[in-house]
N, C-alpha and C. Protein backbone atom coordinates (compact mmCIF):
# COMPACT_ATOMS: atom_id res chain seq x y z
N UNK A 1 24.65 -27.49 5.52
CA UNK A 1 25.85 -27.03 6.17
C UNK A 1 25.62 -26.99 7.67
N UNK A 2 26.53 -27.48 8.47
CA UNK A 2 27.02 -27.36 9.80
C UNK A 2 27.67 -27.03 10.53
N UNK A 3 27.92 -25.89 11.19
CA UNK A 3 29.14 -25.30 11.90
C UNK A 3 29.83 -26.52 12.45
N UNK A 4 31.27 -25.90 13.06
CA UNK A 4 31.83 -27.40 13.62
C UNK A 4 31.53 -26.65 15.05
N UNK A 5 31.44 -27.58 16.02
CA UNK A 5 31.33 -27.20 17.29
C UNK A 5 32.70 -26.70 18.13
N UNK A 6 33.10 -26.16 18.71
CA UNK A 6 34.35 -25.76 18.94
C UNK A 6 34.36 -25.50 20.72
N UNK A 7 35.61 -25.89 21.37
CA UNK A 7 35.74 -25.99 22.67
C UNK A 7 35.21 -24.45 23.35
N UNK A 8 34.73 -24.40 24.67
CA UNK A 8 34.66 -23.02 25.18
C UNK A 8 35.85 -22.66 25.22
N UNK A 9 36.67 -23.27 25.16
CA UNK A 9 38.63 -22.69 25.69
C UNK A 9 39.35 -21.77 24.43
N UNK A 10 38.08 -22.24 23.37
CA UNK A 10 39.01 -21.35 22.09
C UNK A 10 38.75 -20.13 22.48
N UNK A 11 37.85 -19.71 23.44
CA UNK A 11 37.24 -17.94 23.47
C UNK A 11 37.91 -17.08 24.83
N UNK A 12 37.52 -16.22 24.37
CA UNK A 12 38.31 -15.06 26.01
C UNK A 12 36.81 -15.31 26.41
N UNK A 13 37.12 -15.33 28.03
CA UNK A 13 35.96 -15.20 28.97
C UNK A 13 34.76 -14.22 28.63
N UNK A 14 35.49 -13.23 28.37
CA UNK A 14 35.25 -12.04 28.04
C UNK A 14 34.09 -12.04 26.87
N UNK A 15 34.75 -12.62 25.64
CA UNK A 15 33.54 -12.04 25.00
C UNK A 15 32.63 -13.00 24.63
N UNK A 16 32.06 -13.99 25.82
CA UNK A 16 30.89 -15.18 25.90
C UNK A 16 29.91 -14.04 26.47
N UNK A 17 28.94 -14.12 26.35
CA UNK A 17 27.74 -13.61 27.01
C UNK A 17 26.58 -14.56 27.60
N UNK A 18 26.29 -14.38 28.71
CA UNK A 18 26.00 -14.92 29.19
C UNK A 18 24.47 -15.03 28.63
N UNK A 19 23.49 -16.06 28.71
CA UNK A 19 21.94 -16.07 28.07
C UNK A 19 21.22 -14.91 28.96
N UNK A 20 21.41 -15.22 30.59
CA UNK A 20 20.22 -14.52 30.89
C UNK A 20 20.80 -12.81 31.08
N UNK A 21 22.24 -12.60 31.16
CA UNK A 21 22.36 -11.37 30.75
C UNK A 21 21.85 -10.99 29.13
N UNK A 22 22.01 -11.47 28.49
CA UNK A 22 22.05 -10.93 26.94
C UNK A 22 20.47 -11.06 26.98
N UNK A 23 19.62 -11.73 27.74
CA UNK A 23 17.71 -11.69 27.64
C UNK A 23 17.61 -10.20 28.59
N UNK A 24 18.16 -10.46 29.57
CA UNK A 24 17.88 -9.01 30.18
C UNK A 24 18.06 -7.72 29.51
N UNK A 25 19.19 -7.83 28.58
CA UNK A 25 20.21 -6.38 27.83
C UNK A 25 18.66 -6.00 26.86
N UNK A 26 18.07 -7.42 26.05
CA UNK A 26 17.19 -7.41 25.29
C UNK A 26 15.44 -6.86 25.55
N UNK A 27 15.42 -7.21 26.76
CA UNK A 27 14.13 -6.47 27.32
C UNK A 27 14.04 -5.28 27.75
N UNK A 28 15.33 -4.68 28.23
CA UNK A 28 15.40 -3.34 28.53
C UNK A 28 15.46 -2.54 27.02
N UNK A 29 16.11 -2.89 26.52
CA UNK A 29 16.64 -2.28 24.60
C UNK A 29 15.08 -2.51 24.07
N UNK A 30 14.11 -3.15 24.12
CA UNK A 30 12.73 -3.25 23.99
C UNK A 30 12.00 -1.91 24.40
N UNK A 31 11.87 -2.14 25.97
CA UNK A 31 11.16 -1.58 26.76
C UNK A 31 11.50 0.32 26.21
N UNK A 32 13.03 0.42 26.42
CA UNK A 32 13.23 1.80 25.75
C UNK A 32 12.70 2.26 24.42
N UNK A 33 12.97 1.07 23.10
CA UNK A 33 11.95 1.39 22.11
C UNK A 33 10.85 1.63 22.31
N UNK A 34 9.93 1.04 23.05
CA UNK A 34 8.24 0.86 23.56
C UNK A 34 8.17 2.49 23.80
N UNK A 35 8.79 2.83 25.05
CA UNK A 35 8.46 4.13 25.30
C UNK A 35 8.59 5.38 24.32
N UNK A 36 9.82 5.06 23.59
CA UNK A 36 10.15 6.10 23.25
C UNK A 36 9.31 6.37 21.76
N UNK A 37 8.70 5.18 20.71
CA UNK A 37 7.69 4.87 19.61
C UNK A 37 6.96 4.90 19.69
N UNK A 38 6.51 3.82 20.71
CA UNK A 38 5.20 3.28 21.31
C UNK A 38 4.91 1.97 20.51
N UNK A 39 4.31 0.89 21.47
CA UNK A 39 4.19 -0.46 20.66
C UNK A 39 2.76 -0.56 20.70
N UNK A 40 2.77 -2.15 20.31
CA UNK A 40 1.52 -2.33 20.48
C UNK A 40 0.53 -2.07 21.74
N UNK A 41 0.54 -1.45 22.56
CA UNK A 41 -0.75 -1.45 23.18
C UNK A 41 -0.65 -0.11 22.90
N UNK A 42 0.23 0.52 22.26
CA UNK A 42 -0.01 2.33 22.27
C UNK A 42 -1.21 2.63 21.33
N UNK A 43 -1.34 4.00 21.32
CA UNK A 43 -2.48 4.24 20.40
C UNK A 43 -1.99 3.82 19.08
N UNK A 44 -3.07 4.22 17.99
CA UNK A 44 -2.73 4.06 16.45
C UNK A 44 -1.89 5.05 15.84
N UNK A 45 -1.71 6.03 16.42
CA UNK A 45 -1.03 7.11 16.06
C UNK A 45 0.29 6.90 16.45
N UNK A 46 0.77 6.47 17.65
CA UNK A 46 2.46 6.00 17.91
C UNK A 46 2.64 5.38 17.57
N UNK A 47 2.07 4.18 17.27
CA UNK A 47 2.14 2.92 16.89
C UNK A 47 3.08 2.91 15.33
N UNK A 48 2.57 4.29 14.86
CA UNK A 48 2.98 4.12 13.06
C UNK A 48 4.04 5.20 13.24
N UNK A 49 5.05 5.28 14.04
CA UNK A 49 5.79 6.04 14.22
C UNK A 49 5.32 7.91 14.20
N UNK A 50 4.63 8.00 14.83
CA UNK A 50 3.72 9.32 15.17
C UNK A 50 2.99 9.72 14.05
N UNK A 51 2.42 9.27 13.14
CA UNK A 51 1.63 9.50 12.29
C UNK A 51 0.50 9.60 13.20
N UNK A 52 -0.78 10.34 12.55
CA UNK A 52 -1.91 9.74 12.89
C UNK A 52 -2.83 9.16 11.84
N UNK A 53 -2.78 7.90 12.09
CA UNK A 53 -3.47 7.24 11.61
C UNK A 53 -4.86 7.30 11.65
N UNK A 54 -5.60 7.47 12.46
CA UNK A 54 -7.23 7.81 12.86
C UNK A 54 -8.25 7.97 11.82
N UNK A 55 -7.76 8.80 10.81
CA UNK A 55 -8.63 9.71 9.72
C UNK A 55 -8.38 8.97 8.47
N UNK A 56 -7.32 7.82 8.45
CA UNK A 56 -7.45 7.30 6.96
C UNK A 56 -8.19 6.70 6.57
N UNK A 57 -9.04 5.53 7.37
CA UNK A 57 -9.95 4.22 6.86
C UNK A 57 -11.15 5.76 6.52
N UNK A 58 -11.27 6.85 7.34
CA UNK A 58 -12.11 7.70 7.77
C UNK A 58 -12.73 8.44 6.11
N UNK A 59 -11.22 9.05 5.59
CA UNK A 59 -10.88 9.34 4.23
C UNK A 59 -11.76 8.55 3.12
N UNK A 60 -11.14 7.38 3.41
CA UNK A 60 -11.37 6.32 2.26
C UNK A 60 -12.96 5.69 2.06
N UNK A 61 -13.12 5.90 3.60
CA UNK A 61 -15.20 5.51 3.59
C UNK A 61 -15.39 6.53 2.76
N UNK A 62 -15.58 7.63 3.14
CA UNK A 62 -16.12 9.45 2.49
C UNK A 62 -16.20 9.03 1.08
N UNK A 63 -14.70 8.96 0.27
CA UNK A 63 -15.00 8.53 -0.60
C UNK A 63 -15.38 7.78 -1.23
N UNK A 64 -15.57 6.38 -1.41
CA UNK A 64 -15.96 5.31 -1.45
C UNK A 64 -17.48 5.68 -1.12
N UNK A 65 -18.03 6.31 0.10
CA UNK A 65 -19.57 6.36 0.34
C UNK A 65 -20.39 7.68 -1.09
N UNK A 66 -19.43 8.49 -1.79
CA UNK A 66 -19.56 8.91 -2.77
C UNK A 66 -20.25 8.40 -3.54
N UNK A 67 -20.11 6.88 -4.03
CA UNK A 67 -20.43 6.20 -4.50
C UNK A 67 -19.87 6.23 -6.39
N UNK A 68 -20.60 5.46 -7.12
CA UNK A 68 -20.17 5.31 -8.80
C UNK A 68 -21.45 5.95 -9.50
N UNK A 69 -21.07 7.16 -9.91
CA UNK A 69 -21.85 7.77 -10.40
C UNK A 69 -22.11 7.20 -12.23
N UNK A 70 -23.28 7.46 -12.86
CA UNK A 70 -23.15 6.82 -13.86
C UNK A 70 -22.00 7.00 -15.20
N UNK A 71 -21.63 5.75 -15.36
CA UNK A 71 -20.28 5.57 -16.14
C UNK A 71 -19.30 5.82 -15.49
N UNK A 72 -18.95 5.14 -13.80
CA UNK A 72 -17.83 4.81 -13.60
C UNK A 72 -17.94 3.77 -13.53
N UNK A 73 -16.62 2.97 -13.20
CA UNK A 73 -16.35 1.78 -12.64
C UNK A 73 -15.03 1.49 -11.89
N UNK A 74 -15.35 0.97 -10.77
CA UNK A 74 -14.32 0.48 -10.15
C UNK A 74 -13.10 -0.35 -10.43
N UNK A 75 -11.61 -0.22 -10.08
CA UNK A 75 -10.94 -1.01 -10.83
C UNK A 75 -10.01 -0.79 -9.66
N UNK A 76 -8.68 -1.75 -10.02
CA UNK A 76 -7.53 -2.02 -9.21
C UNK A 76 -7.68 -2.20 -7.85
N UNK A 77 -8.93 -3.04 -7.71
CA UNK A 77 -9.49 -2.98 -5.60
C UNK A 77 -9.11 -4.53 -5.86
N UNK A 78 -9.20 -4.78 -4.00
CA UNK A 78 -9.26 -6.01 -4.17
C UNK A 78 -10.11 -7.00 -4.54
N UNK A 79 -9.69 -8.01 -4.78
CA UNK A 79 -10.80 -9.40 -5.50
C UNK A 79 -10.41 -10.66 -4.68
N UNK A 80 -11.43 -11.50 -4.87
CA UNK A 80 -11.23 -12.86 -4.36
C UNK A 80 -10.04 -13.44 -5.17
N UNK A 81 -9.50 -12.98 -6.07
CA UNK A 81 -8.18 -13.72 -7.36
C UNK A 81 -9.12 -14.54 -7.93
N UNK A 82 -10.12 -14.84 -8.31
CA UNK A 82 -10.68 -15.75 -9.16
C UNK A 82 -12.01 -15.19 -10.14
N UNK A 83 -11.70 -15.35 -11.61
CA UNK A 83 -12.67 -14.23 -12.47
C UNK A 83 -12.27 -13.26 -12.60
N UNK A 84 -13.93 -12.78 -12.94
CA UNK A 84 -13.57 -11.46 -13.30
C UNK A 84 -13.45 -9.78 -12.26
N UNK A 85 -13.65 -10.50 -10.91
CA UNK A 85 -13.06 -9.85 -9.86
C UNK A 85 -12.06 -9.83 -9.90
N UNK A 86 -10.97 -10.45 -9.74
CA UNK A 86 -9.39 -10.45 -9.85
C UNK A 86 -9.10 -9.38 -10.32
N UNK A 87 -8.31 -7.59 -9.52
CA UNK A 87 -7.57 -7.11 -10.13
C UNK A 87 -6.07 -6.72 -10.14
N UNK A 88 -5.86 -8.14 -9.38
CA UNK A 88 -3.93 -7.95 -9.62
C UNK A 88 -3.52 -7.69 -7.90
N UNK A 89 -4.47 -7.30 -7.09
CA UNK A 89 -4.07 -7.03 -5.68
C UNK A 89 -4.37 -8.54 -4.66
N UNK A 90 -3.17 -9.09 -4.59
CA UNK A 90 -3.41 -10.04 -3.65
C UNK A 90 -3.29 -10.47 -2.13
N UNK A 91 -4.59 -10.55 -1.78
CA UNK A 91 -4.12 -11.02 0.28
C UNK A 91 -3.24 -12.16 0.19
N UNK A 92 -2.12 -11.41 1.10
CA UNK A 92 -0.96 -12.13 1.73
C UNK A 92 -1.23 -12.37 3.52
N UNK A 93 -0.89 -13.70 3.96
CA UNK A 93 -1.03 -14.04 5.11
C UNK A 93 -0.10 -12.94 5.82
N UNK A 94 -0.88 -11.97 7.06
CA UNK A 94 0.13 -11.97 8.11
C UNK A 94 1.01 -12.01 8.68
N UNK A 95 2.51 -12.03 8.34
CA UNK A 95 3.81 -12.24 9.41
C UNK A 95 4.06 -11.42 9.93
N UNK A 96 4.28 -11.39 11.56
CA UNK A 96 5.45 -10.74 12.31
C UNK A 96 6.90 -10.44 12.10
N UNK A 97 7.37 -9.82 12.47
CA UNK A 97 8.96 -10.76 12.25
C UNK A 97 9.58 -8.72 13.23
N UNK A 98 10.69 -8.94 13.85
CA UNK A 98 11.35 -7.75 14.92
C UNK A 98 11.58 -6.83 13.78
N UNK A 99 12.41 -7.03 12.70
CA UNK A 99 13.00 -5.89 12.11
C UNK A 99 11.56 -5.16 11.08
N UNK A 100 10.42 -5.38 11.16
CA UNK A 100 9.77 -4.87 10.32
C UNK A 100 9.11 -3.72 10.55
N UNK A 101 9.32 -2.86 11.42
CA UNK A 101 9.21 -1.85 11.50
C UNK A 101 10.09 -1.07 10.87
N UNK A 102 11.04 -1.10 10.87
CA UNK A 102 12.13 -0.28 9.91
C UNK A 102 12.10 -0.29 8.66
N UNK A 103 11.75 -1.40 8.21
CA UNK A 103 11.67 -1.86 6.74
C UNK A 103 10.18 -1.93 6.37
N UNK A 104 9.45 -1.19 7.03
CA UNK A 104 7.77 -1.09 6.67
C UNK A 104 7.44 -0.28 5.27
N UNK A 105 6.95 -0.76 4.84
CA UNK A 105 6.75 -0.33 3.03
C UNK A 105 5.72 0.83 3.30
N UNK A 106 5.99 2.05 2.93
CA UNK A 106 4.79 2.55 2.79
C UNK A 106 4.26 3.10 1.71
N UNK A 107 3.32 2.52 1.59
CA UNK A 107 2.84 2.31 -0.06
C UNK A 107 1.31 3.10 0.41
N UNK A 108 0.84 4.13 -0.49
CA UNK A 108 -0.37 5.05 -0.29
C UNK A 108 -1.44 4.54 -0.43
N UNK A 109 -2.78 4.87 0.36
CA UNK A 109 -3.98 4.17 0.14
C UNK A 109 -5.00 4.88 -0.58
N UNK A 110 -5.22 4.25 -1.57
CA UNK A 110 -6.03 4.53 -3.32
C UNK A 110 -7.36 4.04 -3.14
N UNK A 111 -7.62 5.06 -3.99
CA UNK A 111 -9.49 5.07 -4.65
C UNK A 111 -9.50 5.74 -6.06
N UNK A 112 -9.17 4.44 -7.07
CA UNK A 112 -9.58 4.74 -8.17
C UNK A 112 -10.58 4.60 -8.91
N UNK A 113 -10.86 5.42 -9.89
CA UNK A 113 -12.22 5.12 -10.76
C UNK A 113 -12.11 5.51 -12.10
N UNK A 114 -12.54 5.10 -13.05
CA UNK A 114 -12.90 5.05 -14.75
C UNK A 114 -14.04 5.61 -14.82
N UNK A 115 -13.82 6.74 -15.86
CA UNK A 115 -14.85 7.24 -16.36
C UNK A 115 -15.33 6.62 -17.42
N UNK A 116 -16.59 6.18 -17.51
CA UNK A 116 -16.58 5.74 -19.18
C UNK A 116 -18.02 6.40 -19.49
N UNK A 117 -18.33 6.26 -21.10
CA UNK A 117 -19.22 6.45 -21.48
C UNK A 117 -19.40 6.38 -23.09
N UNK A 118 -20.57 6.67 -24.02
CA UNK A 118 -20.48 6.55 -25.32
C UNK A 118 -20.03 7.45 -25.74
N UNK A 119 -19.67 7.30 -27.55
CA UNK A 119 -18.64 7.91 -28.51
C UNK A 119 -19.86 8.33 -29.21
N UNK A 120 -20.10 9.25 -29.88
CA UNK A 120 -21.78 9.06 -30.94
C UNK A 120 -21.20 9.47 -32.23
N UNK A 121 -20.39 8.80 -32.68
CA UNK A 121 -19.89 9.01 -34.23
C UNK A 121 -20.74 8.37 -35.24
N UNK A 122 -20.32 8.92 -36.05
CA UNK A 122 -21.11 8.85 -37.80
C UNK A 122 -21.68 7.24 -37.49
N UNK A 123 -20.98 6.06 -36.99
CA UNK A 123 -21.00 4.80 -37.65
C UNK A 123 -21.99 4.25 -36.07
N UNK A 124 -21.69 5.01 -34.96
CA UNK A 124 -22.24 4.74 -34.02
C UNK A 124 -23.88 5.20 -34.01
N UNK A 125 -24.31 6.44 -34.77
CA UNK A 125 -25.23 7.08 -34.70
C UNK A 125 -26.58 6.41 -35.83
N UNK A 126 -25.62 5.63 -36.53
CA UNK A 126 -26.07 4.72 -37.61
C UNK A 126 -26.90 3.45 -36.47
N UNK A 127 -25.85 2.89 -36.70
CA UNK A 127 -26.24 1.50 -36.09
C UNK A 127 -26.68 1.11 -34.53
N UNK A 128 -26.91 2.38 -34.02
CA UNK A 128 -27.51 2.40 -32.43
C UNK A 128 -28.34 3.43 -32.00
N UNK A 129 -28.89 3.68 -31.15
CA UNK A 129 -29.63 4.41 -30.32
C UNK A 129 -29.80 4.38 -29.18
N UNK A 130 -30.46 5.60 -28.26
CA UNK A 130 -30.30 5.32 -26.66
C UNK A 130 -30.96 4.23 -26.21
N UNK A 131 -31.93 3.62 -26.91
CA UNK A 131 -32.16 2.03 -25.89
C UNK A 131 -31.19 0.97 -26.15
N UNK A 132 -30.37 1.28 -27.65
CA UNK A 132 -29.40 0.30 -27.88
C UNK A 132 -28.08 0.82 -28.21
N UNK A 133 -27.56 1.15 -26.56
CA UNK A 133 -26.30 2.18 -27.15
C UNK A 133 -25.17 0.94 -27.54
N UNK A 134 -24.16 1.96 -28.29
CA UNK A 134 -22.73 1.26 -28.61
C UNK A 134 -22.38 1.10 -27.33
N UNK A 135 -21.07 0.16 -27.33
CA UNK A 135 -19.92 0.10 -26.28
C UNK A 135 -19.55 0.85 -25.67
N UNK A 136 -18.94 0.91 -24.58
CA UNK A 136 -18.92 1.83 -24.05
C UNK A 136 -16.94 2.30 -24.17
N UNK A 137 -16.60 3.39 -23.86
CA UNK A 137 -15.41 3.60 -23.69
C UNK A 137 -14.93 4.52 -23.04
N UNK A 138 -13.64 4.33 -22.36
CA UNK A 138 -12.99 5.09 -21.19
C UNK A 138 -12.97 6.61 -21.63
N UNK A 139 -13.46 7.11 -20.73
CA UNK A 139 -13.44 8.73 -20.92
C UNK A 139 -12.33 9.34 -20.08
N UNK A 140 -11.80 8.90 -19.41
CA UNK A 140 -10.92 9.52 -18.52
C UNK A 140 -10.99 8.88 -17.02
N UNK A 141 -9.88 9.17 -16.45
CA UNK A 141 -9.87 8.37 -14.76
C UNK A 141 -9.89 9.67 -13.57
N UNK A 142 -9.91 8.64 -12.22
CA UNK A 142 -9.62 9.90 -11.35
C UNK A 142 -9.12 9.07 -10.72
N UNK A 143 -7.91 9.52 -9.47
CA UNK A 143 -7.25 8.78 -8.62
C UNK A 143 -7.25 9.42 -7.44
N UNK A 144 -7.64 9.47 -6.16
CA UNK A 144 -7.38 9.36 -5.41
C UNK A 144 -6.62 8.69 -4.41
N UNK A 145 -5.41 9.60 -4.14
CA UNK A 145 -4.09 8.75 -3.40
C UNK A 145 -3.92 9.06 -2.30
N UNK A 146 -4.08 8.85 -1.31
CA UNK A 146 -3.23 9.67 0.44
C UNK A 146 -2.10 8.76 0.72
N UNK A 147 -1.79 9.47 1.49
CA UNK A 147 -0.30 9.06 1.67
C UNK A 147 -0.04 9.58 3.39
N UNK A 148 0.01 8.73 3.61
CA UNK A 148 -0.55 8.73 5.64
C UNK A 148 0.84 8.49 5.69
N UNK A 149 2.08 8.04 5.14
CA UNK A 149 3.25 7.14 5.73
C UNK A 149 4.08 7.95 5.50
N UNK A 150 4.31 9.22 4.89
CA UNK A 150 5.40 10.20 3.59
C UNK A 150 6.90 9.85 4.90
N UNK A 151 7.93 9.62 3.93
CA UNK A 151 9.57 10.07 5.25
C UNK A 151 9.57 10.92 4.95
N UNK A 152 9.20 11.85 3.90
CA UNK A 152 9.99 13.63 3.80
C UNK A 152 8.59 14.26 3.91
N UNK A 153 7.80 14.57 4.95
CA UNK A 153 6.94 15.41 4.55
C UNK A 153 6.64 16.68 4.54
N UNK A 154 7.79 17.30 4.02
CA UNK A 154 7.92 18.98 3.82
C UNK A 154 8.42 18.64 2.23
N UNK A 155 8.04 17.36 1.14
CA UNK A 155 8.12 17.28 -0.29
C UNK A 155 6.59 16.73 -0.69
N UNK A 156 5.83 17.39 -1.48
CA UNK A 156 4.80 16.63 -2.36
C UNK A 156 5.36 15.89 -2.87
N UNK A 157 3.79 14.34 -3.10
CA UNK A 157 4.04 13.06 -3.98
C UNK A 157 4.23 13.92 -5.25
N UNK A 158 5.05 13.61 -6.02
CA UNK A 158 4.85 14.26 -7.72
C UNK A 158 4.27 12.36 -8.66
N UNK A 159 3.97 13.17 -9.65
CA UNK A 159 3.41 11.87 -10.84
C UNK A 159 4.48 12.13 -11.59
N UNK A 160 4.45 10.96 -12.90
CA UNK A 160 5.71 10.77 -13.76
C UNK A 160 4.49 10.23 -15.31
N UNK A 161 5.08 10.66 -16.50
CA UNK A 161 3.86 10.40 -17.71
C UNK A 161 5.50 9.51 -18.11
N UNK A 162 5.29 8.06 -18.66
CA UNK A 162 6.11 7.36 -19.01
C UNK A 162 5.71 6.50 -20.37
N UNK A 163 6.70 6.92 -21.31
CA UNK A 163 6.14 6.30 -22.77
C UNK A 163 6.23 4.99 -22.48
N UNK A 164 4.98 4.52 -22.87
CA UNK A 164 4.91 2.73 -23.13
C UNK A 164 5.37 2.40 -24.78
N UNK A 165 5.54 0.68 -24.78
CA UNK A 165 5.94 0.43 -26.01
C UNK A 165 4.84 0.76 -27.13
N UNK A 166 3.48 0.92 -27.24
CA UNK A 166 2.67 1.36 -27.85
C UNK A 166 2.46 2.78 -27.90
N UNK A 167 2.21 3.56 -29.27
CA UNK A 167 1.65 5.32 -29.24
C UNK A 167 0.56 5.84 -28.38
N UNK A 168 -0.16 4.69 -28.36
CA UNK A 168 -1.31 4.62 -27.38
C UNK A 168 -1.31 4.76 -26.42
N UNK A 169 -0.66 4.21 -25.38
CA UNK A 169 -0.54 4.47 -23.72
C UNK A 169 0.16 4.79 -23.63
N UNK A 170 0.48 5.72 -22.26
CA UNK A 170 1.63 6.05 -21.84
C UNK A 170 1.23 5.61 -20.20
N UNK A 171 2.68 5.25 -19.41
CA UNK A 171 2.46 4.86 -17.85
C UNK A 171 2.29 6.20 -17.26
N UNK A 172 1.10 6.20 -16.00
CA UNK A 172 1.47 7.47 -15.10
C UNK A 172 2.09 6.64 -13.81
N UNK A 173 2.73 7.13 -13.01
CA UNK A 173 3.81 6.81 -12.01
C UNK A 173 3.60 8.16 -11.46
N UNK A 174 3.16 7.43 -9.56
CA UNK A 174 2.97 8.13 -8.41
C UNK A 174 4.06 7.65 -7.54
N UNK A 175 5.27 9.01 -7.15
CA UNK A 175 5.80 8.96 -6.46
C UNK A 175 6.50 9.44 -5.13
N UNK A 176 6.48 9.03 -4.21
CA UNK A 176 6.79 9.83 -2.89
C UNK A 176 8.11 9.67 -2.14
């Protein structure tokens, strides 16, 4: 599709705008955002609309330097997408684009972990021992969530327990 091109005479003088007025209107309407948010050269803390940002990567080392105590395991981090690293979180290239500050997702930054360990039942106690234990199985999780981005923050994130199609699982759902 192609607009049709149409004479300047179809328009009132009036409402043409001129380029280098409408670049000027645009750098000032900038410059006032800049100050009043703060852009990129501001700190990290204006930058995210007055959050402070500073203490999260800060957070997430601490824990993470915790380390995996025996019978956890790490899950839902990122992976190269290939194997058995792959867990569903994928790097996306980079874009800019003006309106994305408004429409910035803020989605919380996680440190999860699986507890696992052995079952020692009748059939397990039979056919194994501690140099040759059974399988292992999930004992329980822990999640660690922050939430550096909240719009209401005079409301806690609450969780949600959601029946799945199986008796077996149910979804938990973190929401802010």
């Amino acid at each position: 599709y192609s607009p049709v091109l149409e004479p300047l005479t179809a328009y009132d003088a009036q409402d043409l705008l001129d380029p280098e007025e409408d670049e000027r209107i645009l750098k000032q309407v900038r410059k006032t955002l800049i100050e009043a948010f703060g852009g990129p050269s501001a700190s990290s803390g204006s930058a995210q609309g007055g959050v402070d940002r500073s203490h999260d990567d800060d957070m997430v080392a601490r824990e993470r330097a915790k380390g995996m105590v025996q019978g956890e395991a790490g899950f839902n981090a990122h992976g190269k997408g290939t194997g058995d690293d792959f867990h569903g979180e994928v790097e996306l290239p980079q874009k800019h684009y003006e309106w994305e500050d408004k429409y910035r997702p803020r989605k919380p930054r996680f440190f999860n972990r699986v507890k696992t360990g052995f079952e020692w039942n009748k059939y397990n106690q039979t056919h194994y021992d501690h140099d040759n234990p059974p399988p292992k199985i999930v004992q329980g999780y822990k999640f660690n969530i922050f939430y550096p981005d909240l719009i209401e923050k005079t409301k806690a994130p609450q969780y949600y327990l959601e029946k799945s199609d199986t008796a077996e699982t149910v979804t938990l759902r973190f929401h802010a």
